[in-house]
PDB file of N, CA and C in Angstrom:
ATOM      1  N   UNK A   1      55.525 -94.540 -36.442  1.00  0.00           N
ATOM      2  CA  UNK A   1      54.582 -93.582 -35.894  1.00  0.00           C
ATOM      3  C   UNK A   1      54.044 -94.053 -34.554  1.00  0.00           C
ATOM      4  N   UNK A   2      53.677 -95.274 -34.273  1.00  0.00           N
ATOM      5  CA  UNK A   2      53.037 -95.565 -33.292  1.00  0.00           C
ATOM      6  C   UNK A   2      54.284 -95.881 -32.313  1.00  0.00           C
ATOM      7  N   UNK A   3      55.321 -95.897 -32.243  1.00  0.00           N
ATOM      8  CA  UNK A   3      56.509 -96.081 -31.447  1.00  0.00           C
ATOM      9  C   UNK A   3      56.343 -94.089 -30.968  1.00  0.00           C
ATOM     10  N   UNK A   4      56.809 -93.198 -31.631  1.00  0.00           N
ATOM     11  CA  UNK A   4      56.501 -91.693 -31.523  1.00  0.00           C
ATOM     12  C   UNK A   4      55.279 -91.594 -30.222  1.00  0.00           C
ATOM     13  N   UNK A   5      54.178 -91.865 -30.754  1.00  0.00           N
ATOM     14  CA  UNK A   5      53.211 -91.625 -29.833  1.00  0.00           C
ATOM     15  C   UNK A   5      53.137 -92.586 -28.432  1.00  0.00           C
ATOM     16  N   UNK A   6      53.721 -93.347 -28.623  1.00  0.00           N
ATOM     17  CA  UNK A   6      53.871 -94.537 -27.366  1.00  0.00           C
ATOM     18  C   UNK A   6      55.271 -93.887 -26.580  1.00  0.00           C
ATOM     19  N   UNK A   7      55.556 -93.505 -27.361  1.00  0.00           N
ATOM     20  CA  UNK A   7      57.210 -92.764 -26.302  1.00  0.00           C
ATOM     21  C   UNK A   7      56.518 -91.338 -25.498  1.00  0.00           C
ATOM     22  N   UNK A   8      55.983 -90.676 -26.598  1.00  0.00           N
ATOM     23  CA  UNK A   8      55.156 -89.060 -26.113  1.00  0.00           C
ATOM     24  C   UNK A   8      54.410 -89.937 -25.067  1.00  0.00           C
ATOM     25  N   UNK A   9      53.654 -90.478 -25.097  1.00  0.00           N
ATOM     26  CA  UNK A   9      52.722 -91.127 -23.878  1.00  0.00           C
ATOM     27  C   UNK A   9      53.689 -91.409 -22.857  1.00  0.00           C
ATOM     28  N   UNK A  10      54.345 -92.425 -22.713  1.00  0.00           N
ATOM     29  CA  UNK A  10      55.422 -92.513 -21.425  1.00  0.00           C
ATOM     30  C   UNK A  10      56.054 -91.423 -20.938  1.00  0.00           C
ATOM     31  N   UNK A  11      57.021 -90.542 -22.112  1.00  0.00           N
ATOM     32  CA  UNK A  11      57.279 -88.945 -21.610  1.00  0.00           C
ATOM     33  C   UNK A  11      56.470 -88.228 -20.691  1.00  0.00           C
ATOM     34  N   UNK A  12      55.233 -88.216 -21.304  1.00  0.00           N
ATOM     35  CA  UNK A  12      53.902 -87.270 -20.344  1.00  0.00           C
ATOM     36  C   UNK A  12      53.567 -87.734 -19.396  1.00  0.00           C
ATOM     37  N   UNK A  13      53.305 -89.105 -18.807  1.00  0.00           N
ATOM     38  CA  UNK A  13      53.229 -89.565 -17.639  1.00  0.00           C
ATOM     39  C   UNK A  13      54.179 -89.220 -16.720  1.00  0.00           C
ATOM     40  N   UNK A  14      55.823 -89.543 -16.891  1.00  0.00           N
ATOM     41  CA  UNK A  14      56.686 -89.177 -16.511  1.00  0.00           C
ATOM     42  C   UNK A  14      56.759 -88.137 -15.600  1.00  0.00           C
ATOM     43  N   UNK A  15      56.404 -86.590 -16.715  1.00  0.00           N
ATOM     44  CA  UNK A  15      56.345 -85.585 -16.529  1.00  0.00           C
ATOM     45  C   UNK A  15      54.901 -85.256 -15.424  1.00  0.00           C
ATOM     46  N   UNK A  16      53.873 -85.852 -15.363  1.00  0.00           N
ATOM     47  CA  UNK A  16      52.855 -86.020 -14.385  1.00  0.00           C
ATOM     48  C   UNK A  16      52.830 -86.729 -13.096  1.00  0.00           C
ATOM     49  N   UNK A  17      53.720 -87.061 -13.245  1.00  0.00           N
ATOM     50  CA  UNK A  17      54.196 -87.202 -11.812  1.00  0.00           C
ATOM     51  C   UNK A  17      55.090 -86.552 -10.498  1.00  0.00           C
ATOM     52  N   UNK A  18      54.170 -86.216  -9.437  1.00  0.00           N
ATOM     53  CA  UNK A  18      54.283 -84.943  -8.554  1.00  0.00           C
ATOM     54  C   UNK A  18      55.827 -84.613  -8.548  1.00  0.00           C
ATOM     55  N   UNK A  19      56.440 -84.118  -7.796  1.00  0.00           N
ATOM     56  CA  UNK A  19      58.114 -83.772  -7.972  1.00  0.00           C
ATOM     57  C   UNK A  19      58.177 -83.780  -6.527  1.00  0.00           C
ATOM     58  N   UNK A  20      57.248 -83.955  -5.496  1.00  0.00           N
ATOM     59  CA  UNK A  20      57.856 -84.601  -4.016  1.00  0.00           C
ATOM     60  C   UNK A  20      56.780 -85.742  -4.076  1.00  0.00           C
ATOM     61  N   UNK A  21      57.026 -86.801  -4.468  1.00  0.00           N
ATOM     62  CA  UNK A  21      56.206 -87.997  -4.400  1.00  0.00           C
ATOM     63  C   UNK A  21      57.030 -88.181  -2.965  1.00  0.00           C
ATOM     64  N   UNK A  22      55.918 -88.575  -2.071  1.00  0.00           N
ATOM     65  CA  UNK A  22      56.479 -88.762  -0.923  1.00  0.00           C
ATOM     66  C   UNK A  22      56.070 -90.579  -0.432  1.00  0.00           C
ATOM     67  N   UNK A  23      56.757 -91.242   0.507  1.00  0.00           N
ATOM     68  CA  UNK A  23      56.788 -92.609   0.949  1.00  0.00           C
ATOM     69  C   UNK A  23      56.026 -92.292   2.035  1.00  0.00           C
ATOM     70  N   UNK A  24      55.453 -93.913   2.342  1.00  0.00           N
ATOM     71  CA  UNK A  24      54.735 -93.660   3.630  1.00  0.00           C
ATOM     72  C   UNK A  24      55.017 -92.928   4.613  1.00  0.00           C
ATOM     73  N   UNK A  25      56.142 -93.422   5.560  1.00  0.00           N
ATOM     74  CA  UNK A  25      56.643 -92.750   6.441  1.00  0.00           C
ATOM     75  C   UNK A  25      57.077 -91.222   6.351  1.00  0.00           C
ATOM     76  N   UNK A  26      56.893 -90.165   5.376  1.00  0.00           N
ATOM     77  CA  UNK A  26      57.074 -88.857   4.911  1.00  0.00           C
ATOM     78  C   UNK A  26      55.309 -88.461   4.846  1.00  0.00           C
ATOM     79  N   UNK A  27      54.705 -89.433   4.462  1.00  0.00           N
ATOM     80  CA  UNK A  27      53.358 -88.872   4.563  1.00  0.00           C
ATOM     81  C   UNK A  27      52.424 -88.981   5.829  1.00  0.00           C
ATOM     82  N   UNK A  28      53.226 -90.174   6.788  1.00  0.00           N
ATOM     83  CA  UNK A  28      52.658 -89.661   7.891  1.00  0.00           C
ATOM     84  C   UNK A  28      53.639 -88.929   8.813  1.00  0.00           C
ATOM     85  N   UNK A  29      54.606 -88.395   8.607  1.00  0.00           N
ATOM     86  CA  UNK A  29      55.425 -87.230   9.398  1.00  0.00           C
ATOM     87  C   UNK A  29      54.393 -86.014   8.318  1.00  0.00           C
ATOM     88  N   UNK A  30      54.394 -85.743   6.754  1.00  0.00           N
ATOM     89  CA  UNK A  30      53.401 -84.411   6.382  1.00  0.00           C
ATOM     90  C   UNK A  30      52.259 -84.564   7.095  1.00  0.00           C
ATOM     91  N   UNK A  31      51.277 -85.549   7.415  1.00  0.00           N
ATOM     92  CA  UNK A  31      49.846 -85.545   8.081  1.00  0.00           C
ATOM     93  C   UNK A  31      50.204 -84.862   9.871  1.00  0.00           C
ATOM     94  N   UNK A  32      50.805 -85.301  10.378  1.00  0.00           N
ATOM     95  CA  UNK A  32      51.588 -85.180  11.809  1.00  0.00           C
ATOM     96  C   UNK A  32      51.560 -83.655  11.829  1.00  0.00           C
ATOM     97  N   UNK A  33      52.476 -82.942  11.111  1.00  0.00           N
ATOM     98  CA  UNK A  33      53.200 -81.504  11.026  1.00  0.00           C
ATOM     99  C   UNK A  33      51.997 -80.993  10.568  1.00  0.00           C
ATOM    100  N   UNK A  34      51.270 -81.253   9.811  1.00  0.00           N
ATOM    101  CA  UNK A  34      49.749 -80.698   9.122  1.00  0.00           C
ATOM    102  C   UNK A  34      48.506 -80.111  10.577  1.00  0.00           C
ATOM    103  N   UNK A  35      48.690 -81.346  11.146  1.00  0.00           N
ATOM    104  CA  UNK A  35      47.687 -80.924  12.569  1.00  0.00           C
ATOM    105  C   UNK A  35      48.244 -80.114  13.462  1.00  0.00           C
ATOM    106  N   UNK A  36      49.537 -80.498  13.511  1.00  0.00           N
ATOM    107  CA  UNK A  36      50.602 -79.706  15.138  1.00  0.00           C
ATOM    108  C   UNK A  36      50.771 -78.154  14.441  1.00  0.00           C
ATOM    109  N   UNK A  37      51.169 -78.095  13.388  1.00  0.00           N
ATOM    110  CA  UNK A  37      51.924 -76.877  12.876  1.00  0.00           C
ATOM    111  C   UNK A  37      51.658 -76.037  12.045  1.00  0.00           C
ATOM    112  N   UNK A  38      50.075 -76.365  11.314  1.00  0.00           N
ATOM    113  CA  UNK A  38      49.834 -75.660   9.966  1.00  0.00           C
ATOM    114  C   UNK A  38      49.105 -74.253  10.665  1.00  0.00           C
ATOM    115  N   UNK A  39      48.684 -74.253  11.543  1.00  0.00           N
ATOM    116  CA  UNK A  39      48.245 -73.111  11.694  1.00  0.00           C
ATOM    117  C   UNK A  39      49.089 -71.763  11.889  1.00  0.00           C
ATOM    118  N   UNK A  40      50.199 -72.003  12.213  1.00  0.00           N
ATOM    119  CA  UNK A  40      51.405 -70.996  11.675  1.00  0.00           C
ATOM    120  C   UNK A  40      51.932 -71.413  10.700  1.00  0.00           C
ATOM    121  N   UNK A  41      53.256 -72.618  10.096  1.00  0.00           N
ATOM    122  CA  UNK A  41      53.940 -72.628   9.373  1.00  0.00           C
ATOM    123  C   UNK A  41      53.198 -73.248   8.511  1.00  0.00           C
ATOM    124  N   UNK A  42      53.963 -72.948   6.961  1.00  0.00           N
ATOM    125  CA  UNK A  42      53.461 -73.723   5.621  1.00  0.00           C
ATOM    126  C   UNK A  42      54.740 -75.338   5.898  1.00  0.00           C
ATOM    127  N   UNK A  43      53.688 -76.072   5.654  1.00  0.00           N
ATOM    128  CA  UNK A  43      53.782 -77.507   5.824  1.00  0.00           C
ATOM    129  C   UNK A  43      54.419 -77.933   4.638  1.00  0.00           C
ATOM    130  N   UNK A  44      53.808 -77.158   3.373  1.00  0.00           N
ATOM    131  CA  UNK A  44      54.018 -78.058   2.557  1.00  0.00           C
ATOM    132  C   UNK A  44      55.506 -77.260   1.553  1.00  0.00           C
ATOM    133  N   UNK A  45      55.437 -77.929   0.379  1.00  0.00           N
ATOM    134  CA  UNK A  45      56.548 -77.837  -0.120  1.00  0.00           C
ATOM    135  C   UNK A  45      56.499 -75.975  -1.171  1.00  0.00           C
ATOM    136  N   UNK A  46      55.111 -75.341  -1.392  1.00  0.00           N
ATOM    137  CA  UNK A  46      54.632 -74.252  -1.579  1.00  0.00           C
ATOM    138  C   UNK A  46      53.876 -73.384  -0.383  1.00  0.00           C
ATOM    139  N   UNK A  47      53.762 -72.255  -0.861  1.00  0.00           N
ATOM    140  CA  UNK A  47      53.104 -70.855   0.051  1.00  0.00           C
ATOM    141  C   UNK A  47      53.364 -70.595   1.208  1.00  0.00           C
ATOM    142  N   UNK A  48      52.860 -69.806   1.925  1.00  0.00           N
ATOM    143  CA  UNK A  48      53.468 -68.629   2.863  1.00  0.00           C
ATOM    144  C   UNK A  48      53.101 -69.344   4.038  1.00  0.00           C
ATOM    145  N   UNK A  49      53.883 -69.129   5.412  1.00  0.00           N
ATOM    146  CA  UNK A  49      52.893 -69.644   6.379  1.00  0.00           C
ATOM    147  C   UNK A  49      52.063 -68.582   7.254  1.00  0.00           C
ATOM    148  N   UNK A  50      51.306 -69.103   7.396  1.00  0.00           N
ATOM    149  CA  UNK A  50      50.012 -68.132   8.354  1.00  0.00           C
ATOM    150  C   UNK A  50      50.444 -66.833   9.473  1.00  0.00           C
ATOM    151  N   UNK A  51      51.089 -67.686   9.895  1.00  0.00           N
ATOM    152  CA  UNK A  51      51.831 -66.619  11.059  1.00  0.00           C
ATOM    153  C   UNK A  51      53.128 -65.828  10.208  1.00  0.00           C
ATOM    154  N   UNK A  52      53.267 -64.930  10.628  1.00  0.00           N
ATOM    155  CA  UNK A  52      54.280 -63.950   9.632  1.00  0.00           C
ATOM    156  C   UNK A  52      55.522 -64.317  10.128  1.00  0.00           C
ATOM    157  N   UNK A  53      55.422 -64.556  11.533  1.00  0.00           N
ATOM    158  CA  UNK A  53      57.437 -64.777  12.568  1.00  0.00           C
ATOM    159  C   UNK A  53      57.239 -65.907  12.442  1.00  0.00           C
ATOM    160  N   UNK A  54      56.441 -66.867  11.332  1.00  0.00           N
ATOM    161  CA  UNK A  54      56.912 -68.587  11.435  1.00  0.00           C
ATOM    162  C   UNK A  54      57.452 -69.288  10.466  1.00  0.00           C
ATOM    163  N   UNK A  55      58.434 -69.305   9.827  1.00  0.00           N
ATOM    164  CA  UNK A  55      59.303 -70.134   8.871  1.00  0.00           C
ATOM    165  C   UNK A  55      58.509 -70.910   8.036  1.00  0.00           C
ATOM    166  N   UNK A  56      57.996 -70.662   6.891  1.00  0.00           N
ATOM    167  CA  UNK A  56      57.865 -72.097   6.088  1.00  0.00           C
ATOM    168  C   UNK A  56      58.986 -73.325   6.532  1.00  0.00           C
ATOM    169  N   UNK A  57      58.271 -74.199   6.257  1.00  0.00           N
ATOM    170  CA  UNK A  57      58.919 -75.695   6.778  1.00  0.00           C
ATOM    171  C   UNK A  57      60.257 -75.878   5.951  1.00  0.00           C
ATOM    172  N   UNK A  58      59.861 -75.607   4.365  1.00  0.00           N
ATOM    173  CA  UNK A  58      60.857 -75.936   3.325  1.00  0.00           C
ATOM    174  C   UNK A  58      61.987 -75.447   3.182  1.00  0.00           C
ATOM    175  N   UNK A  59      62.628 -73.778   4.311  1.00  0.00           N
ATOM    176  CA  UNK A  59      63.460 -73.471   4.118  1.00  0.00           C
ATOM    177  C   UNK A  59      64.208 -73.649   5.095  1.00  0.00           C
ATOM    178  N   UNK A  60      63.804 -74.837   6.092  1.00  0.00           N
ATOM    179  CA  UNK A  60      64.535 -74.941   7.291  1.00  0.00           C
ATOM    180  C   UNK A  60      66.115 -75.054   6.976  1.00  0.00           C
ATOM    181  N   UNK A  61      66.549 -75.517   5.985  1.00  0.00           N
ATOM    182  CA  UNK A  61      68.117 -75.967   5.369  1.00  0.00           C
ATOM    183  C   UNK A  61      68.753 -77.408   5.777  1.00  0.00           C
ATOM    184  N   UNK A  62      69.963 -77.522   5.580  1.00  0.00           N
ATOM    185  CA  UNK A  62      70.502 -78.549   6.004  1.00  0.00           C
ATOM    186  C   UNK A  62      71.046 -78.335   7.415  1.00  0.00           C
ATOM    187  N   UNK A  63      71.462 -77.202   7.615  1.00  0.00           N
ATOM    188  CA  UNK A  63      72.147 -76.969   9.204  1.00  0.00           C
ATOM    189  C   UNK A  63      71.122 -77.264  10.048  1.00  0.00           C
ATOM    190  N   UNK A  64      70.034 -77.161  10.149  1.00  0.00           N
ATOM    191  CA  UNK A  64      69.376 -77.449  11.113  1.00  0.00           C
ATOM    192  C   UNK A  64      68.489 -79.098  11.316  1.00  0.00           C
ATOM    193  N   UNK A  65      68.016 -80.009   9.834  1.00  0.00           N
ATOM    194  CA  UNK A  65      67.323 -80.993   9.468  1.00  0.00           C
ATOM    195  C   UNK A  65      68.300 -81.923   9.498  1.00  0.00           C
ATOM    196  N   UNK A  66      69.486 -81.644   8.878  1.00  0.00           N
ATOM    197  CA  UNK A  66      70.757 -82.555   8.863  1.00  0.00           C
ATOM    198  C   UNK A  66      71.806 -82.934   9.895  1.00  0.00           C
ATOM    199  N   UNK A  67      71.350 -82.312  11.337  1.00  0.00           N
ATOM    200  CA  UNK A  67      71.931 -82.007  13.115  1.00  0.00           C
ATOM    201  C   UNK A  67      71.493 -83.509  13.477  1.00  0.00           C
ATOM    202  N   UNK A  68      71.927 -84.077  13.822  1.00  0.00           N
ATOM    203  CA  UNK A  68      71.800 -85.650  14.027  1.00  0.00           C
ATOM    204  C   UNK A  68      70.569 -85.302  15.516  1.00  0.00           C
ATOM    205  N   UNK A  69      71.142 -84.316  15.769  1.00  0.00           N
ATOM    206  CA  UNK A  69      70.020 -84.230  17.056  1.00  0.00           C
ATOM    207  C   UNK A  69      68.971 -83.503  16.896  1.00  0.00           C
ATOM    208  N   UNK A  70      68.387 -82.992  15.902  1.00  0.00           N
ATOM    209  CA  UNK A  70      66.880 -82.718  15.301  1.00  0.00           C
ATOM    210  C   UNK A  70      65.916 -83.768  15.836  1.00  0.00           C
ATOM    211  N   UNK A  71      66.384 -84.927  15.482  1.00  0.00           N
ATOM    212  CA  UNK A  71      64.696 -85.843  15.787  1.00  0.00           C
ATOM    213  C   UNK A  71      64.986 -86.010  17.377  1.00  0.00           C
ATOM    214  N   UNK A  72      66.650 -86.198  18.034  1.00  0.00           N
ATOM    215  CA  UNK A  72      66.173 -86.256  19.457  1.00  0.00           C
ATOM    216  C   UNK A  72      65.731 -85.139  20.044  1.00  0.00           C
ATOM    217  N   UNK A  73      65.740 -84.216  19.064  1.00  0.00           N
ATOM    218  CA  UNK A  73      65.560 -82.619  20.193  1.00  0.00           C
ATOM    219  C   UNK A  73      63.700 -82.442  20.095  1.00  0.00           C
ATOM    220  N   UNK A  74      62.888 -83.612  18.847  1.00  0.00           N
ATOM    221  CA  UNK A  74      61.518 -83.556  18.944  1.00  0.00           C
ATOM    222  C   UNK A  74      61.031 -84.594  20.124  1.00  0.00           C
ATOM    223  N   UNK A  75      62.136 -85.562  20.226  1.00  0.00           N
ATOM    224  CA  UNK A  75      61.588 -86.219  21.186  1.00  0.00           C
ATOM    225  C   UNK A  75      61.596 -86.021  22.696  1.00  0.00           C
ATOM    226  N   UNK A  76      62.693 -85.026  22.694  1.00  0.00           N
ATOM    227  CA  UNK A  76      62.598 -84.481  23.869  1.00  0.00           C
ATOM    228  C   UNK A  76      61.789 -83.651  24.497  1.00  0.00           C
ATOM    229  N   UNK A  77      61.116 -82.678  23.813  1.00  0.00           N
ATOM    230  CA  UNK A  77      60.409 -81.628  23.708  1.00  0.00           C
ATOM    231  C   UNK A  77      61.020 -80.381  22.987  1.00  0.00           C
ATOM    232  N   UNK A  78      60.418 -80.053  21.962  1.00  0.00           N
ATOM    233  CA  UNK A  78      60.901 -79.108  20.995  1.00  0.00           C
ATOM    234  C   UNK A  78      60.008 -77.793  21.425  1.00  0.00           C
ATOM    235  N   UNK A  79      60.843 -76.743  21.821  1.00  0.00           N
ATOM    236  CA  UNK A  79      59.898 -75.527  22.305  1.00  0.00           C
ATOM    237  C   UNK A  79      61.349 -74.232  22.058  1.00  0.00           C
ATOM    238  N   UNK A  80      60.401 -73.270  22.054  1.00  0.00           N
ATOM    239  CA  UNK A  80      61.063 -72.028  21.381  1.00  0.00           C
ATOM    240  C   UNK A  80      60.625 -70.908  22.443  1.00  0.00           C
ATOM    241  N   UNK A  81      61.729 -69.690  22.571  1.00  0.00           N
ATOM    242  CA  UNK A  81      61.328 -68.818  23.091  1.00  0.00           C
ATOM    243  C   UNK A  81      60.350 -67.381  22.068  1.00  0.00           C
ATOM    244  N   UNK A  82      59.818 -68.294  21.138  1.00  0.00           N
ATOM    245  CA  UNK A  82      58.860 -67.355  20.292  1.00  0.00           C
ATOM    246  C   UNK A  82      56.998 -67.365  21.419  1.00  0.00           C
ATOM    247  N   UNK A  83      56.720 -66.572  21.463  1.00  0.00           N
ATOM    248  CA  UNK A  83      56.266 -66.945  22.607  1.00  0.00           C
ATOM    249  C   UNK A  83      54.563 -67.545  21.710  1.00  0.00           C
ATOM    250  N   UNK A  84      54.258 -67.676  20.593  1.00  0.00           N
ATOM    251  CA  UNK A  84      53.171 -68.189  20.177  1.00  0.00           C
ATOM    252  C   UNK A  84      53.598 -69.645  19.812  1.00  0.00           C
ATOM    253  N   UNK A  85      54.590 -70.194  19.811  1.00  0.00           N
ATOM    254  CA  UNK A  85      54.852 -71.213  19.781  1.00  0.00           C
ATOM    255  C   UNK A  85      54.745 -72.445  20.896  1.00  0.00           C
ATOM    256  N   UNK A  86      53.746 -73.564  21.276  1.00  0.00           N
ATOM    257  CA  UNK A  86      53.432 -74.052  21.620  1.00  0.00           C
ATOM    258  C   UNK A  86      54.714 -75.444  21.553  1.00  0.00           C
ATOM    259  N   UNK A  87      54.862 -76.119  23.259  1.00  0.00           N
ATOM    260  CA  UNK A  87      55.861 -77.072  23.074  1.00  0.00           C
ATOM    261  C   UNK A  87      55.360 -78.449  22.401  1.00  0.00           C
ATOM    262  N   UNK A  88      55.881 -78.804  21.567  1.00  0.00           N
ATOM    263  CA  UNK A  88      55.925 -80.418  21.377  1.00  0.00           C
ATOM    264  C   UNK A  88      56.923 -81.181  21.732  1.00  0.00           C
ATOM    265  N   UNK A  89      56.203 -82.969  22.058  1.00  0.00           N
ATOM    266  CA  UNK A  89      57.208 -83.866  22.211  1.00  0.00           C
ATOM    267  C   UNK A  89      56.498 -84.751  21.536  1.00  0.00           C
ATOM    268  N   UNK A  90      57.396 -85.564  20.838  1.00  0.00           N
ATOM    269  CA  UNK A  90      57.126 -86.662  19.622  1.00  0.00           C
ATOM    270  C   UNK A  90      57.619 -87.906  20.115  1.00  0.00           C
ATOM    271  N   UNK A  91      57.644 -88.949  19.707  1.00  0.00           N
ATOM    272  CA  UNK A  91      57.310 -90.217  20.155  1.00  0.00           C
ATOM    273  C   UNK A  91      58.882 -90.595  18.878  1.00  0.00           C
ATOM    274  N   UNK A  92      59.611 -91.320  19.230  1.00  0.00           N
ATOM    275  CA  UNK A  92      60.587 -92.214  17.460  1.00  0.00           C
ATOM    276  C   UNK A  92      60.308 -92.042  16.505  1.00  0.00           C
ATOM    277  N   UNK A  93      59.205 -92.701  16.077  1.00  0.00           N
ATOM    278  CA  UNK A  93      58.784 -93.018  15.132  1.00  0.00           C
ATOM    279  C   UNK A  93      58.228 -91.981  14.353  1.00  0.00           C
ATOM    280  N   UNK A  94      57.436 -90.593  15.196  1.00  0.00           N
ATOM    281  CA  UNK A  94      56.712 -89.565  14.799  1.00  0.00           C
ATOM    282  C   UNK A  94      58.104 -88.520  14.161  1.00  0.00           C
ATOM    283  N   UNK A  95      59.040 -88.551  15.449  1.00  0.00           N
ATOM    284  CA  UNK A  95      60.308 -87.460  14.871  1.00  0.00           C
ATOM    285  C   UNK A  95      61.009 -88.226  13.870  1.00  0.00           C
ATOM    286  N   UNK A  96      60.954 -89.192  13.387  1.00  0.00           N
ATOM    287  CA  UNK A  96      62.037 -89.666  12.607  1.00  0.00           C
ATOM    288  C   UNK A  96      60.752 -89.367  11.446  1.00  0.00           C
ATOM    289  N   UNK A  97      59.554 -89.452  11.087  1.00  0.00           N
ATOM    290  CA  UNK A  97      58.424 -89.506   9.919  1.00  0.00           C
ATOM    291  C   UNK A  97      58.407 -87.795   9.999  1.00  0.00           C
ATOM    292  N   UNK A  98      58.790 -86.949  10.870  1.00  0.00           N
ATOM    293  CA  UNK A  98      58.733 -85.660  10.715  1.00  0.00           C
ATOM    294  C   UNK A  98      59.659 -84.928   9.492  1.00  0.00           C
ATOM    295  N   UNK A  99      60.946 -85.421  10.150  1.00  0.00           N
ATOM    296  CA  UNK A  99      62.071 -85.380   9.803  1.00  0.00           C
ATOM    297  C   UNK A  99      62.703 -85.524   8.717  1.00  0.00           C
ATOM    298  N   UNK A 100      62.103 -86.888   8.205  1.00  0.00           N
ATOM    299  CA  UNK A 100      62.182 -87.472   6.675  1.00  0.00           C
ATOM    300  C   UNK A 100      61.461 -86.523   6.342  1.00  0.00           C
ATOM    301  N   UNK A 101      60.190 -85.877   5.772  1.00  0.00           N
ATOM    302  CA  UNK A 101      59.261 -85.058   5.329  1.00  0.00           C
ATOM    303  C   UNK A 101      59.452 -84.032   5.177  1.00  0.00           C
ATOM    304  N   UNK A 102      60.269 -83.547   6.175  1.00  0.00           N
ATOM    305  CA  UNK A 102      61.458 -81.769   6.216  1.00  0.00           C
ATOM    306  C   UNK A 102      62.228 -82.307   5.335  1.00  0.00           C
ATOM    307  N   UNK A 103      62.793 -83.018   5.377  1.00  0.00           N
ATOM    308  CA  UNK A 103      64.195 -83.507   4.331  1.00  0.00           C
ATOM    309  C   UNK A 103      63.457 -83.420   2.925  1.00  0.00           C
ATOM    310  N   UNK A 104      62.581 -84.145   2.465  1.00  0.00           N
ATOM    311  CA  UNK A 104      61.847 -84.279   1.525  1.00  0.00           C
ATOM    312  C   UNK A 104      61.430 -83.068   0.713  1.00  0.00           C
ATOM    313  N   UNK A 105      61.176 -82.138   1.896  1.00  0.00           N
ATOM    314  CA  UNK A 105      60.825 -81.039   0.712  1.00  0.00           C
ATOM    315  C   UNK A 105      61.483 -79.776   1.127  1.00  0.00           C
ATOM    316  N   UNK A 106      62.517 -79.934   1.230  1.00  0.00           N
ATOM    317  CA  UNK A 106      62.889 -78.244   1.517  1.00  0.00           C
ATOM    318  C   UNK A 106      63.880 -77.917   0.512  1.00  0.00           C
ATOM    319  N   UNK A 107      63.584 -76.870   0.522  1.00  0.00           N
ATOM    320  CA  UNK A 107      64.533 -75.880  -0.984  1.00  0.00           C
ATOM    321  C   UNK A 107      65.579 -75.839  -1.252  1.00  0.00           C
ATOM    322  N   UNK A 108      66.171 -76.478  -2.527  1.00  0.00           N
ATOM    323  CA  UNK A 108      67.625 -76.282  -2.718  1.00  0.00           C
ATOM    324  C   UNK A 108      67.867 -75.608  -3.518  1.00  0.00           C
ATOM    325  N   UNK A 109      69.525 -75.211  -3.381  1.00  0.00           N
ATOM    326  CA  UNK A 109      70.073 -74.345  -4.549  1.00  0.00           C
ATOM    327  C   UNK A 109      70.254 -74.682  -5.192  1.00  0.00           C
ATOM    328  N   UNK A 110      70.019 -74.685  -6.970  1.00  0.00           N
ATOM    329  CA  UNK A 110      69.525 -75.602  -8.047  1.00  0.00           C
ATOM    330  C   UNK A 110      70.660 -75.084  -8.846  1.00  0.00           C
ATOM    331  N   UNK A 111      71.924 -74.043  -8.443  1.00  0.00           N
ATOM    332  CA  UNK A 111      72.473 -73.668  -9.023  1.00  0.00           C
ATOM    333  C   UNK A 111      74.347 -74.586  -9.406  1.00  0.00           C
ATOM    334  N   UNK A 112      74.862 -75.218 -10.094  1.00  0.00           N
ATOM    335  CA  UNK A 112      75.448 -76.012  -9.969  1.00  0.00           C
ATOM    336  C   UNK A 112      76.657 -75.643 -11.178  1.00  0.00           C
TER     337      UNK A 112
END
């Protein structure tokens, strides 16, 4: 009996633990994208983003997060002809902590 309830206990912890536990460097690329970007896009790995023409973060895909030149194209200056979109340029360390954090939580097809 007490083996039962000591297993249910480890199970439930298990299960309480977030499903994007994120690493440092993912939590300061989410804090980063949180200040620059939340006021249009959803940052996080749920809900809508603010601005209606602005992409949640999570469905960016692989074609675009997985482009080897994503983090150089933040460090270069990342700007859009959307015209509420404001340019950024990121520093190494910031586009590569961005980057990981897009990777981290964006939506897959669970279908297999």
């Amino acid at each position: 009996m007490k083996m039962r309830v000591g297993l249910g206990l480890v199970l439930l912890g298990v299960l309480m633990v977030p499903s994007h536990a994120l690493d440092s460097e993912q939590k300061r690329g989410k804090a980063l994208l949180q200040s620059l970007c939340s006021r249009c896009h959803a940052v996080g790995p749920t809900g809508a983003s603010p601005h209606p023409d602005a992409p949640p973060f999570r469905t960016f895909g692989d074609s675009k997060l997985y482009d080897e030149d994503f983090a150089l194209r933040l460090q270069t200056g990342l700007s859009t002809i959307h015209k509420d979109m404001p340019s950024f340029q990121f520093d190494r360390p910031e586009a590569e902590a961005a980057v990981n954090y897009l990777k981290a939580i964006q939506v897959r097809n669970r279908r297999r």
